[in-house]
Protein backbone atom coordinates (compact mmCIF):
# COMPACT_ATOMS: atom_id res chain seq x y z
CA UNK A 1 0.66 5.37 -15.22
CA UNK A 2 2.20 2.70 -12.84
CA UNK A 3 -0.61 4.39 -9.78
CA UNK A 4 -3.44 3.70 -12.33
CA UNK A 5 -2.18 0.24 -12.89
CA UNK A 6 -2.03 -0.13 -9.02
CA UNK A 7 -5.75 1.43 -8.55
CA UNK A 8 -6.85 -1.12 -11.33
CA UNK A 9 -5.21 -4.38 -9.88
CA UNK A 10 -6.39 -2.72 -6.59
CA UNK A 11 -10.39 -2.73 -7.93
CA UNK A 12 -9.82 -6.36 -9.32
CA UNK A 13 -8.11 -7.52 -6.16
CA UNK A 14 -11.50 -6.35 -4.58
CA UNK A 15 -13.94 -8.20 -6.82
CA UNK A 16 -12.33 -11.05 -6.26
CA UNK A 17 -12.36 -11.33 -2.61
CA UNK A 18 -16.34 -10.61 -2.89
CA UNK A 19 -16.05 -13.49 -4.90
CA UNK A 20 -13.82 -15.86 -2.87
CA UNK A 21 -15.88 -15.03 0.25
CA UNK A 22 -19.69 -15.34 -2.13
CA UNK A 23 -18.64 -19.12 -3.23
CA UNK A 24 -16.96 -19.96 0.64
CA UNK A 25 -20.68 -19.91 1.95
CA UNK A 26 -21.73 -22.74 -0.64
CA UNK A 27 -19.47 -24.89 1.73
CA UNK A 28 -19.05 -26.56 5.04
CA UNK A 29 -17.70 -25.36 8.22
CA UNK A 30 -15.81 -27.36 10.17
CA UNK A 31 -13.05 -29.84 10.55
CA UNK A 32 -13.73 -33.48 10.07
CA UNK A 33 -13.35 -36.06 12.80
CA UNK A 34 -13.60 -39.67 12.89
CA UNK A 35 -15.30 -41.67 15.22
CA UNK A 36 -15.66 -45.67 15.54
CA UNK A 37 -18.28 -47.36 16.75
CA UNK A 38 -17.74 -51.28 17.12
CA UNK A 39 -16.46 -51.86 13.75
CA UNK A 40 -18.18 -48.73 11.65
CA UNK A 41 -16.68 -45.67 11.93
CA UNK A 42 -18.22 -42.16 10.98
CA UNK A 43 -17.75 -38.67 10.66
CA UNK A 44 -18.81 -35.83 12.29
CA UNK A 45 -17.88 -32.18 11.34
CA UNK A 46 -16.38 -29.96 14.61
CA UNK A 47 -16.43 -26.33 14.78
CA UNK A 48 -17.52 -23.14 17.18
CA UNK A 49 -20.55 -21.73 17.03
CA UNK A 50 -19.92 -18.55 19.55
CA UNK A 51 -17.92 -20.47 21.53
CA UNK A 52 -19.63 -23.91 21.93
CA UNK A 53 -18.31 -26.61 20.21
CA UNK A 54 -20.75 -27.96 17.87
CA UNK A 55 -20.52 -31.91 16.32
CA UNK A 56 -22.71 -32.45 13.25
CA UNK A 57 -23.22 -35.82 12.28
CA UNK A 58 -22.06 -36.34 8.33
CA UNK A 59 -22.78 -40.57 7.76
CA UNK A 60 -20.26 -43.89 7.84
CA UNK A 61 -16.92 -43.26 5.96
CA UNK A 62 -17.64 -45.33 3.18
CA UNK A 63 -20.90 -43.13 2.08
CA UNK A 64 -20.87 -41.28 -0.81
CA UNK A 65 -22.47 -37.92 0.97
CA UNK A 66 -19.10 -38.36 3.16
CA UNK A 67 -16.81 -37.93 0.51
CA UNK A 68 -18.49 -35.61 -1.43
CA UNK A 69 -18.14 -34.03 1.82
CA UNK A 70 -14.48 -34.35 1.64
CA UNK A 71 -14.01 -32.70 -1.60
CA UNK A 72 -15.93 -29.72 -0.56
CA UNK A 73 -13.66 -29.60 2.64
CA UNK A 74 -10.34 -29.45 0.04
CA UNK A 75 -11.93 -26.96 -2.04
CA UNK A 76 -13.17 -24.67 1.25
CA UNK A 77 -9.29 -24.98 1.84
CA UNK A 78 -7.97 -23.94 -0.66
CA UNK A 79 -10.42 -20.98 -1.03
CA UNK A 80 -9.40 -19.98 2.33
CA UNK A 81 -5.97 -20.02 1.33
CA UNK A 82 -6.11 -17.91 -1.89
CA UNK A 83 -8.43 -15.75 -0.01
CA UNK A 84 -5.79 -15.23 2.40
CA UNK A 85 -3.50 -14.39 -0.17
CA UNK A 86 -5.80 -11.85 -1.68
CA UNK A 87 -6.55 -10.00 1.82
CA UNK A 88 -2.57 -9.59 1.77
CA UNK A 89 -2.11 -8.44 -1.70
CA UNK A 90 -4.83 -6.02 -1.15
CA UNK A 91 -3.01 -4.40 1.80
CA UNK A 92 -0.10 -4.20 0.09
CA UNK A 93 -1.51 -2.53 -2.70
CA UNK A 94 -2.96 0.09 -0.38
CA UNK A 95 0.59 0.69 1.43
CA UNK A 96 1.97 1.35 -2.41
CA UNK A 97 -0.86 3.34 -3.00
CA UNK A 98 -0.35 5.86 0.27
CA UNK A 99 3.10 5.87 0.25
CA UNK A 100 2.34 7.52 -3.24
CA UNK A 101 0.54 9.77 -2.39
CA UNK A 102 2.54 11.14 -0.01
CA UNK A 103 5.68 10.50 -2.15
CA UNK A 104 4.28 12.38 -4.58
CA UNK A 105 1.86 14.57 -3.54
CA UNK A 106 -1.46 12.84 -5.05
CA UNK A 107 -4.29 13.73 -3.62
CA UNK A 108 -7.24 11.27 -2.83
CA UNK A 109 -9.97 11.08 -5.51
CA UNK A 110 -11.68 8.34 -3.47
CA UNK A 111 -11.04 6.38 -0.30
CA UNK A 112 -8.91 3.00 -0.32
């Protein structure tokens, strides 16, 4: 009963980082950095792009495409973070699932 339960949480854990990882491409990559010029300042988003650093220009600080740019930064945070938390849950669902198997001698209808 309980290894059923396990392969079931173990199927939804699955979905759900297809899920997590499907809506992280809506958003965009990089870290946000500030940069003043006279007395405007901007952003630009930083990140690597096989190993060069690449600046993309975003707008002045006070636009509204910068801080919608924001909020999609929090949210791509805190996707990464539950996705984190997913990937980990989903290993330790495996490690319960082998060390039934060989606790109890199931055999392997499918792979994990």
């Amino acid at each position: 009963m309980i290894r059923i339960m396990l392969k079931d949480e173990y199927d939804r854990t699955l979905r759900m980082i297809e899920a997590y990882k499907d809506e992280l491409k809506k958003y965009p990559v990089g870290s946000p950095v500030i940069r003043r010029h006279g007395n405007n300042s901007y952003m630009y988003l930083t990140h690597r792009d096989n190993g060069k650093v690449i600046n993309k220009y975003i707008g002045n600080i006070n636009s509204e495409h910068v801080i919608a740019i924001e909020k999609d930064l929090k949210r791509r945070k805190y996707l990464s973070d539950v996705l984190a938390k997913m990937e980990f849950e989903k290993k330790e669902i495996e490690i319960y699932l082998k060390a039934g198997e060989k606790l109890y001698g199931y055999k392997k209808r499918r792979s994990i």
